[in-house]
PDB file of N, CA and C in Angstrom:
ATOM      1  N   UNK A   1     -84.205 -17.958   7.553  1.00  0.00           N
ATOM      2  CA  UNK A   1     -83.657 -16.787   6.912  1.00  0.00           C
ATOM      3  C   UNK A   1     -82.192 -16.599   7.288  1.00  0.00           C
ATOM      4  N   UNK A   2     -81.711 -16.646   8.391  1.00  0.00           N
ATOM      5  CA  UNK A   2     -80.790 -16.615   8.962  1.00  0.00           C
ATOM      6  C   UNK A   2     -79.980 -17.559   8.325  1.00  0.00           C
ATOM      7  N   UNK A   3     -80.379 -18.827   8.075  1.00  0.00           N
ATOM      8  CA  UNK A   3     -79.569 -19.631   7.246  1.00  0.00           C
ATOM      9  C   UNK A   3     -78.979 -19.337   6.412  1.00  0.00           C
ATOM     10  N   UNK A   4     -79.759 -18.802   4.826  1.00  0.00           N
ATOM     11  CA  UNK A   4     -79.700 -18.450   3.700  1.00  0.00           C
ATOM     12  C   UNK A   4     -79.026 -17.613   3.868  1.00  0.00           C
ATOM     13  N   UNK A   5     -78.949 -16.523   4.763  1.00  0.00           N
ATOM     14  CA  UNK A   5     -78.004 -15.635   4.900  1.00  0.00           C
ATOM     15  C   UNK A   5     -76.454 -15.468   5.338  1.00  0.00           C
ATOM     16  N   UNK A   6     -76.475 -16.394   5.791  1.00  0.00           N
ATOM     17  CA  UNK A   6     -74.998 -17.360   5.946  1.00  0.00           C
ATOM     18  C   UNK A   6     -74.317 -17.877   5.290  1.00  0.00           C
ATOM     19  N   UNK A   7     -75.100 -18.829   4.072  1.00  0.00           N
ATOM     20  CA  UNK A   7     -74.453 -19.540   3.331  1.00  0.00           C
ATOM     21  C   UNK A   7     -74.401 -18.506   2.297  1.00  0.00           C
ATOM     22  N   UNK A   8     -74.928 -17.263   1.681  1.00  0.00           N
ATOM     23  CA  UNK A   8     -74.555 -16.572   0.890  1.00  0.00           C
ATOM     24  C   UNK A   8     -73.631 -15.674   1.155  1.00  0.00           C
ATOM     25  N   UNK A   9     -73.270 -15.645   2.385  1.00  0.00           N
ATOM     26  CA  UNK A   9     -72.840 -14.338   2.870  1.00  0.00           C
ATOM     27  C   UNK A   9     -70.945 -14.021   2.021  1.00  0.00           C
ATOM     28  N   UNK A  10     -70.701 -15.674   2.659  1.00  0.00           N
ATOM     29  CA  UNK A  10     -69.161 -15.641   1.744  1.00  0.00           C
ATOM     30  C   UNK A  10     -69.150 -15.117   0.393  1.00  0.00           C
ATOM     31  N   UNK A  11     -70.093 -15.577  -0.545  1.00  0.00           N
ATOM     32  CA  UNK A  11     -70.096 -15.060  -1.853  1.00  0.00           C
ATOM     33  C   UNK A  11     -70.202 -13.591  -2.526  1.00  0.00           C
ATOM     34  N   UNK A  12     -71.267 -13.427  -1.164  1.00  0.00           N
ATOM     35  CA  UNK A  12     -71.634 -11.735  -1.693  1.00  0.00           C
ATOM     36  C   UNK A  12     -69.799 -11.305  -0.984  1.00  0.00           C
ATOM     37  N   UNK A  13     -69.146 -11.568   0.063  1.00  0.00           N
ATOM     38  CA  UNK A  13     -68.121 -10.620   0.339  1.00  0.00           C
ATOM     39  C   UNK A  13     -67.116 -10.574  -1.145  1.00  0.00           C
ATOM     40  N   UNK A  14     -66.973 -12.025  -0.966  1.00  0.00           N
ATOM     41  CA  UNK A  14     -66.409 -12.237  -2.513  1.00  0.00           C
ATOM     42  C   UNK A  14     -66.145 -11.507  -3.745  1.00  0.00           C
ATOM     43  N   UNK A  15     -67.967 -11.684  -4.196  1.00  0.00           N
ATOM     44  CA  UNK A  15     -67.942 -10.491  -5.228  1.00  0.00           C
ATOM     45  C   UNK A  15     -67.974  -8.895  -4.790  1.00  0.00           C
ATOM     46  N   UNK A  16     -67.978  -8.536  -3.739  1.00  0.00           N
ATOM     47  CA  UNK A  16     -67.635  -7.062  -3.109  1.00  0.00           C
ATOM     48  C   UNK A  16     -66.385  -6.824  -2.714  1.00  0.00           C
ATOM     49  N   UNK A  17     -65.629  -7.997  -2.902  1.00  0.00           N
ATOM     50  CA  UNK A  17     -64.531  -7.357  -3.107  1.00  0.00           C
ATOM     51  C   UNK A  17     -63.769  -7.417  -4.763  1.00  0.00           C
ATOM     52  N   UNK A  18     -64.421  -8.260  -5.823  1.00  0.00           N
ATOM     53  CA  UNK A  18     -63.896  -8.304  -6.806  1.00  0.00           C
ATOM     54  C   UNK A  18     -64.259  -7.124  -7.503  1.00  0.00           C
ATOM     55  N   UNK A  19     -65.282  -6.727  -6.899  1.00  0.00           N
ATOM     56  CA  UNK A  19     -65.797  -5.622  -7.405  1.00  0.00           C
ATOM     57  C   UNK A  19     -65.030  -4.475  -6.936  1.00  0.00           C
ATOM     58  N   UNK A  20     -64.614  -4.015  -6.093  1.00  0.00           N
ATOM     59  CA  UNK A  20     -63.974  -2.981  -5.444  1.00  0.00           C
ATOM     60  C   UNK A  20     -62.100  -2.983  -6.013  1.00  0.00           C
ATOM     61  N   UNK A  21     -61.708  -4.658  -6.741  1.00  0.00           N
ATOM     62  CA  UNK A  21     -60.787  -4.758  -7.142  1.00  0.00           C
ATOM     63  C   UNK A  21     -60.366  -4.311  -8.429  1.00  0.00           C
ATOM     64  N   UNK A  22     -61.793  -4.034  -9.385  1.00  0.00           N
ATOM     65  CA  UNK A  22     -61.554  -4.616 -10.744  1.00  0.00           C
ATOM     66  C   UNK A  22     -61.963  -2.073 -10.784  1.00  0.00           C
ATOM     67  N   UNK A  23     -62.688  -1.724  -9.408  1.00  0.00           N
ATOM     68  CA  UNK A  23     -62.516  -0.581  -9.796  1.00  0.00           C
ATOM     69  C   UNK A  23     -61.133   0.287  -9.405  1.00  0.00           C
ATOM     70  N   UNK A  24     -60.840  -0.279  -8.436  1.00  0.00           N
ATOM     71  CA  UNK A  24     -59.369   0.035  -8.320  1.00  0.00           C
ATOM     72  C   UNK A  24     -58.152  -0.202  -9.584  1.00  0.00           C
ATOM     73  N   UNK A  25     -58.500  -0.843 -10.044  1.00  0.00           N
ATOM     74  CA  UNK A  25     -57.902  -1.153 -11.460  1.00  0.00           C
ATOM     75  C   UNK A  25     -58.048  -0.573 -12.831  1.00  0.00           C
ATOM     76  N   UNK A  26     -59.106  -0.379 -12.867  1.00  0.00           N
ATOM     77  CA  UNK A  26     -59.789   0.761 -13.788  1.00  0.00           C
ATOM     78  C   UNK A  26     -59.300   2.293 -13.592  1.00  0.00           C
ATOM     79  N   UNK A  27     -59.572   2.521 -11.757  1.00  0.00           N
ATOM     80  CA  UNK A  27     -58.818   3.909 -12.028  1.00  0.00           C
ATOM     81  C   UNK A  27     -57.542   3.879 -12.132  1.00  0.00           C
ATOM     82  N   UNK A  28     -56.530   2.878 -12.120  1.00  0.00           N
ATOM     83  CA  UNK A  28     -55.505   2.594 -12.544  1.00  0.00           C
ATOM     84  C   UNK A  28     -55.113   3.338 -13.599  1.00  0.00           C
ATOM     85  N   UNK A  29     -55.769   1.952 -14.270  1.00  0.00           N
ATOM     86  CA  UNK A  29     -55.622   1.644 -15.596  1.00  0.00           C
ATOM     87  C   UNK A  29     -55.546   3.424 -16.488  1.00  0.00           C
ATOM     88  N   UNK A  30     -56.205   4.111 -16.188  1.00  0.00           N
ATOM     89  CA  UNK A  30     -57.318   5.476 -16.745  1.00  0.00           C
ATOM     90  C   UNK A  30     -55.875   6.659 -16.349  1.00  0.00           C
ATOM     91  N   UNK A  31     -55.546   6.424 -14.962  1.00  0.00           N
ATOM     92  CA  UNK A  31     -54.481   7.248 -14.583  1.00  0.00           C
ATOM     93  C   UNK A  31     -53.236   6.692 -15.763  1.00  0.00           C
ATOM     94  N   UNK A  32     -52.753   5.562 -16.065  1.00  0.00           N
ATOM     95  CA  UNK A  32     -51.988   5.239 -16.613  1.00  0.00           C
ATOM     96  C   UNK A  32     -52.003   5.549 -17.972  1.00  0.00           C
ATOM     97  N   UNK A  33     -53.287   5.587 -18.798  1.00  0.00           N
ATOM     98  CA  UNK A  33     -53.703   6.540 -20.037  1.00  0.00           C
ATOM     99  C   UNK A  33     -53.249   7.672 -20.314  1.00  0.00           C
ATOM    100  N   UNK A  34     -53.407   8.228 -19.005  1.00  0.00           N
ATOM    101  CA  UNK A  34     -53.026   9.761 -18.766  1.00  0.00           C
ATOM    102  C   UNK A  34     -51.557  10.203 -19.060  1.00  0.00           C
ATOM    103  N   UNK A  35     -50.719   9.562 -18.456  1.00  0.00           N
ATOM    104  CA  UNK A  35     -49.406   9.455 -18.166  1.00  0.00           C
ATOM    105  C   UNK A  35     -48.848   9.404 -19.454  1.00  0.00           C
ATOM    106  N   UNK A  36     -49.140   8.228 -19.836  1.00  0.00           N
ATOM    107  CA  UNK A  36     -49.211   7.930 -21.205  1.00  0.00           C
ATOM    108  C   UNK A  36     -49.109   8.817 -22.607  1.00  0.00           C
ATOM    109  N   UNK A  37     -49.795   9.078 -22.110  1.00  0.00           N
ATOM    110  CA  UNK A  37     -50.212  10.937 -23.513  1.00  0.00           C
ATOM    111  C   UNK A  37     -49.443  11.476 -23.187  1.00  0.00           C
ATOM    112  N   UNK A  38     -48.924  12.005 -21.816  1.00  0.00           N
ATOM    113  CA  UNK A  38     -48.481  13.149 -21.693  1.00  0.00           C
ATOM    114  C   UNK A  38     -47.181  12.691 -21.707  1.00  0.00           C
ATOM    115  N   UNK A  39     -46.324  11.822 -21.608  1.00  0.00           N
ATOM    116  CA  UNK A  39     -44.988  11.171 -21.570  1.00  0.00           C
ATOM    117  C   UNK A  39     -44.852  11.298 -23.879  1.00  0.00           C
ATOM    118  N   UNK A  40     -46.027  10.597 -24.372  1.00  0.00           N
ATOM    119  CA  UNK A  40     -46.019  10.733 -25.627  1.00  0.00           C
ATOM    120  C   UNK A  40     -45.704  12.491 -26.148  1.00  0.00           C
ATOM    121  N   UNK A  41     -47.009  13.377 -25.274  1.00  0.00           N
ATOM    122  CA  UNK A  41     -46.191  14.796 -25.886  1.00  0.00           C
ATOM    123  C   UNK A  41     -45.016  15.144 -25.584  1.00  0.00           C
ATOM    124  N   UNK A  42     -44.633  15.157 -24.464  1.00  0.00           N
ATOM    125  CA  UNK A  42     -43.395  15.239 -24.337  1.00  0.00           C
ATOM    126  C   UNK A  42     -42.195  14.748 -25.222  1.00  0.00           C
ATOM    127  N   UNK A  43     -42.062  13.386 -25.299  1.00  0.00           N
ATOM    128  CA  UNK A  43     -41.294  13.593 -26.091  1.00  0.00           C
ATOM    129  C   UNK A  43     -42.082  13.541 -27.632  1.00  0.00           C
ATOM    130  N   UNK A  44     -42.925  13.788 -27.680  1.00  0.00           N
ATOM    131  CA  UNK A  44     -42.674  14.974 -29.522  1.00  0.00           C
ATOM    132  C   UNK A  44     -42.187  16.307 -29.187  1.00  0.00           C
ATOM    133  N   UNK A  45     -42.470  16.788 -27.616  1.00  0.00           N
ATOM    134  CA  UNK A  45     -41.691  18.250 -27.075  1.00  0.00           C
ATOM    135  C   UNK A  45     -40.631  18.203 -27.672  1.00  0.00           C
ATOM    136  N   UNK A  46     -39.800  16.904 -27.333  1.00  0.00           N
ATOM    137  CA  UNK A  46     -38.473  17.053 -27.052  1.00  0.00           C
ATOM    138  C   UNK A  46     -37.760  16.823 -28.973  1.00  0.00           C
ATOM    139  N   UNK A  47     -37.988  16.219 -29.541  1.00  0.00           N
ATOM    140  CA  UNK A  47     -38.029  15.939 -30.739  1.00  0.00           C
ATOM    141  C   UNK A  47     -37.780  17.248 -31.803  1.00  0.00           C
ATOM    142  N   UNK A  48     -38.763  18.213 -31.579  1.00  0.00           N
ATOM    143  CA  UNK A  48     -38.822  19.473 -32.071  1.00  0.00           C
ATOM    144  C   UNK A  48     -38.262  20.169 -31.560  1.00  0.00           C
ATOM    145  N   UNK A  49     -37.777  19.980 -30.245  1.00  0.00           N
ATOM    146  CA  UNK A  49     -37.258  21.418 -29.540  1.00  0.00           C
ATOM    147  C   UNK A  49     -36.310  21.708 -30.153  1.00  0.00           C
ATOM    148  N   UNK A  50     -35.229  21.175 -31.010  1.00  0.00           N
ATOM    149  CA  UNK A  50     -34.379  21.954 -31.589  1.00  0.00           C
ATOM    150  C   UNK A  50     -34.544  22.823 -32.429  1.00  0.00           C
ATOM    151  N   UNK A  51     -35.545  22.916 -32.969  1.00  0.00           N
ATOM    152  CA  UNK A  51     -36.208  23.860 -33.917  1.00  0.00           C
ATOM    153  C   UNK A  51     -36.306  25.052 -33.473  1.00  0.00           C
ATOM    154  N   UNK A  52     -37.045  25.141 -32.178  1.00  0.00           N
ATOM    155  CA  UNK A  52     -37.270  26.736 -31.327  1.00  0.00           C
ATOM    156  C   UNK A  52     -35.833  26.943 -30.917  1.00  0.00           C
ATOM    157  N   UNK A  53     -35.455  28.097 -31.203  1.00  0.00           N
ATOM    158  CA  UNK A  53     -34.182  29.239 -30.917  1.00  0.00           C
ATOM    159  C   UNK A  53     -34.228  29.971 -29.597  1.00  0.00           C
ATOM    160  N   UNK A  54     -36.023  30.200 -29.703  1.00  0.00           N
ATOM    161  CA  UNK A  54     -36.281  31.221 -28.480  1.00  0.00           C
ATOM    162  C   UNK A  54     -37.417  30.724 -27.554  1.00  0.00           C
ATOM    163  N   UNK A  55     -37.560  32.063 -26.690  1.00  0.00           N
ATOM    164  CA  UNK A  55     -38.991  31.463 -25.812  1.00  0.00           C
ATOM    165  C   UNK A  55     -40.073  31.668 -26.580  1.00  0.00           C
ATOM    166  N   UNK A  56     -40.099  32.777 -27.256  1.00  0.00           N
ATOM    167  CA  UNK A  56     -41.361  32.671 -27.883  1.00  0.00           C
ATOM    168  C   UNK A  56     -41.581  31.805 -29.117  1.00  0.00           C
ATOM    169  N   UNK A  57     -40.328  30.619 -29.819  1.00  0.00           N
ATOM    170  CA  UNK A  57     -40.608  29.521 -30.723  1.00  0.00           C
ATOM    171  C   UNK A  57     -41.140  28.283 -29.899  1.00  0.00           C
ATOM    172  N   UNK A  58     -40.474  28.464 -28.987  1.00  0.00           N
ATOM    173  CA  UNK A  58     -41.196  27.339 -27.753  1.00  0.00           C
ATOM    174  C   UNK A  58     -42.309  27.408 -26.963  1.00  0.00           C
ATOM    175  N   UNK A  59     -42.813  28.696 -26.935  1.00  0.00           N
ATOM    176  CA  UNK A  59     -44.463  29.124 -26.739  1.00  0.00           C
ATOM    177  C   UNK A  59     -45.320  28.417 -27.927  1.00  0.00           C
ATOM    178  N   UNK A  60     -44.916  29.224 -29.405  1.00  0.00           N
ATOM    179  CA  UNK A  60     -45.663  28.519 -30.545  1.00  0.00           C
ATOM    180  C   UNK A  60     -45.362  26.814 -30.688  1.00  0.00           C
ATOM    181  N   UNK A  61     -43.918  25.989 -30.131  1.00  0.00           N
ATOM    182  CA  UNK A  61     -44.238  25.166 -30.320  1.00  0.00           C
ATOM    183  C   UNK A  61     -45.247  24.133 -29.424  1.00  0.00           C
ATOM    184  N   UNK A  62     -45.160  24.954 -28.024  1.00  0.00           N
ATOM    185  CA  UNK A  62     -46.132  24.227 -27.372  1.00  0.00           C
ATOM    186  C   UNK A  62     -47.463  24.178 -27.998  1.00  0.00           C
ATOM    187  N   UNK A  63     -47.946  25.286 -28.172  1.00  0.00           N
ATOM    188  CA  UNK A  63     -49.220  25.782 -28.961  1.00  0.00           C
ATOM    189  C   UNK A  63     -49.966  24.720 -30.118  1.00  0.00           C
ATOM    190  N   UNK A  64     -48.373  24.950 -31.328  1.00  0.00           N
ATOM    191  CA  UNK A  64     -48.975  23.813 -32.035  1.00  0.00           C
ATOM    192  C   UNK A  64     -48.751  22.520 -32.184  1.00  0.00           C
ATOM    193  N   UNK A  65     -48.062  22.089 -31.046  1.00  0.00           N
ATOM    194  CA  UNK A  65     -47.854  20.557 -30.656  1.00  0.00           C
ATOM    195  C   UNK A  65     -49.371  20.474 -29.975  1.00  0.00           C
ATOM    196  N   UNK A  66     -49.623  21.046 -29.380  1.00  0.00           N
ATOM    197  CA  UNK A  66     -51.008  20.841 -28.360  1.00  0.00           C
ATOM    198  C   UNK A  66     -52.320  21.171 -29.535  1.00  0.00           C
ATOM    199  N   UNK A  67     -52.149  21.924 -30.199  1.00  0.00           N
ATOM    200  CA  UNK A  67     -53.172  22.048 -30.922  1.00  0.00           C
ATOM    201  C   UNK A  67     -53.589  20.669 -32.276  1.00  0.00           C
ATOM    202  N   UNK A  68     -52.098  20.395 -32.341  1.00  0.00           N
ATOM    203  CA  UNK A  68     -52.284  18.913 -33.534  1.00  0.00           C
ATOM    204  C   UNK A  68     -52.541  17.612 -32.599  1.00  0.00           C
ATOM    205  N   UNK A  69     -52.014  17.454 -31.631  1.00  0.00           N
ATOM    206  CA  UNK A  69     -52.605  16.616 -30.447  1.00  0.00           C
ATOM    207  C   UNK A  69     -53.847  16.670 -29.636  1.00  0.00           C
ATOM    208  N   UNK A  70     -54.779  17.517 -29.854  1.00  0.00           N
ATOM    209  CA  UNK A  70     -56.154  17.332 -29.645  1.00  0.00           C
ATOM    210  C   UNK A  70     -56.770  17.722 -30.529  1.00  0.00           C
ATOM    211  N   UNK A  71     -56.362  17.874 -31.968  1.00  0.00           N
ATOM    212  CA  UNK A  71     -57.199  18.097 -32.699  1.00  0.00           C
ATOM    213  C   UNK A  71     -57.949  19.383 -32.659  1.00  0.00           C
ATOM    214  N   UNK A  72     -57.503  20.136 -32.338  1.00  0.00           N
ATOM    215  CA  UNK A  72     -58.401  21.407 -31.990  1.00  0.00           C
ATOM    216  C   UNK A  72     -58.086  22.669 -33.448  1.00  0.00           C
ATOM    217  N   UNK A  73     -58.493  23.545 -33.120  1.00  0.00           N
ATOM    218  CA  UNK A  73     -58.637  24.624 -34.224  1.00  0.00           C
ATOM    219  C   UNK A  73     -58.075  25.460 -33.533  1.00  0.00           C
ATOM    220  N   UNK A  74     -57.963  25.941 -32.403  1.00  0.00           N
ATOM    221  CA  UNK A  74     -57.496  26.896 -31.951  1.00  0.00           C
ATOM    222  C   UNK A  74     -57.021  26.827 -30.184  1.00  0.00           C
ATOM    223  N   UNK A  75     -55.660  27.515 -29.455  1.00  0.00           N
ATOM    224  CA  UNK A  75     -55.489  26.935 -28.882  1.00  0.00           C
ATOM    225  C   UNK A  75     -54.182  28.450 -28.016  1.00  0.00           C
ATOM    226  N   UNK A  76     -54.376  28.264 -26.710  1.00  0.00           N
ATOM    227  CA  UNK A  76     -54.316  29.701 -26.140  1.00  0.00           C
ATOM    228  C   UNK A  76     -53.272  29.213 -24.542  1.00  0.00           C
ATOM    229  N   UNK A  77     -52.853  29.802 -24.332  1.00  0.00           N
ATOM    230  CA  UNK A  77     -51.495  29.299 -23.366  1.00  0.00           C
ATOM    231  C   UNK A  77     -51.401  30.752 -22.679  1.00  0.00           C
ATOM    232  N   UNK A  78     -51.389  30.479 -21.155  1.00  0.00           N
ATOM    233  CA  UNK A  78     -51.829  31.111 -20.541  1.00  0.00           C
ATOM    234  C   UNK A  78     -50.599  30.721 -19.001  1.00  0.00           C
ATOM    235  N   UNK A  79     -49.437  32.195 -19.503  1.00  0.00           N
ATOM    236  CA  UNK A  79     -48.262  32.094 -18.261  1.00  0.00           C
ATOM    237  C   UNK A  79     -48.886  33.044 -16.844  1.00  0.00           C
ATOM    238  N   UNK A  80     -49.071  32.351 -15.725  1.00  0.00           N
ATOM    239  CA  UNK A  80     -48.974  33.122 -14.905  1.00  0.00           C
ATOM    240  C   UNK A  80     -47.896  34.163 -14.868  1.00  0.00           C
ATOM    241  N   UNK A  81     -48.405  35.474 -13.968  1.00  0.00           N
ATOM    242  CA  UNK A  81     -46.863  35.912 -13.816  1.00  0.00           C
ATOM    243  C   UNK A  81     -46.622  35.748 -12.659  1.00  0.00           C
ATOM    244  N   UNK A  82     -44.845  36.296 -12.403  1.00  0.00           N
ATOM    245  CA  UNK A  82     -43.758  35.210 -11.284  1.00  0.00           C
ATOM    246  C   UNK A  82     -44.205  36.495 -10.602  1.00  0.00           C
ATOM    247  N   UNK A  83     -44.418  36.886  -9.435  1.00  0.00           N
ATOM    248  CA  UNK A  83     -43.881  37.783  -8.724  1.00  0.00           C
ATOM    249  C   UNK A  83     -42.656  37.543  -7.163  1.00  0.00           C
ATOM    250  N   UNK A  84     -42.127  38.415  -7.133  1.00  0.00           N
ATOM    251  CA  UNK A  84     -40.723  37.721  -6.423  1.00  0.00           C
ATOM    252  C   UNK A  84     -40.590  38.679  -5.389  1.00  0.00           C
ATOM    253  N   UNK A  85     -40.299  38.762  -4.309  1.00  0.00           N
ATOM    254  CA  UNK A  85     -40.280  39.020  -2.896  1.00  0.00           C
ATOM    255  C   UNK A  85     -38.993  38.852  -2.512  1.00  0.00           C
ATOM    256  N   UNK A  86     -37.989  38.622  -3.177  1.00  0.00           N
ATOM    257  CA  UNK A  86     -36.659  38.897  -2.503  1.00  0.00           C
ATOM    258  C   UNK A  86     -36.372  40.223  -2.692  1.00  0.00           C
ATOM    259  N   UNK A  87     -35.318  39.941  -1.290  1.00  0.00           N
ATOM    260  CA  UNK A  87     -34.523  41.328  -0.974  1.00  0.00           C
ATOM    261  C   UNK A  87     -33.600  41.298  -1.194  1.00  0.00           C
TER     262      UNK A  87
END
């Protein structure tokens, strides 16, 4: 037993690590998707922004840039408020 377990042993590390390689790569890959989109809205941000005058054309254009980019029907943007502590 001990034998068999020896001579396989290289292989199994092998594939435990190709395996641990190919998921490291994947979440890569998935993060890089991400980036991706959001580098793409952006610049359609930037594309249109001359259009908005104000903050609130640049509220609606976020709105319906985000709303034609996921396909959605409806779509809601939500500013924290600043509160400020200087003296």
């Amino acid at each position: 037993m001990q034998t068999v377990r020896q001579l396989v042993q290289p292989a199994l590390e092998c594939l435990r690590r190709e395996l641990e390689l190919r998921s490291k790569l994947g979440t890569r890959e998935r993060a890089l998707d991400v980036r991706e989109r959001d580098l793409d809205l952006m610049l359609e941000m930037s594309a249109h922004q001359s259009a908005a005058s104000s903050d609130a054309d640049e509220f609606g254009l976020i709105l319906k840039t985000g709303i034609e980019r996921m396909g959605c029907a409806l779509a809601a943007l939500w500013v924290r408020t600043r509160t400020s502590a200087c003296r």
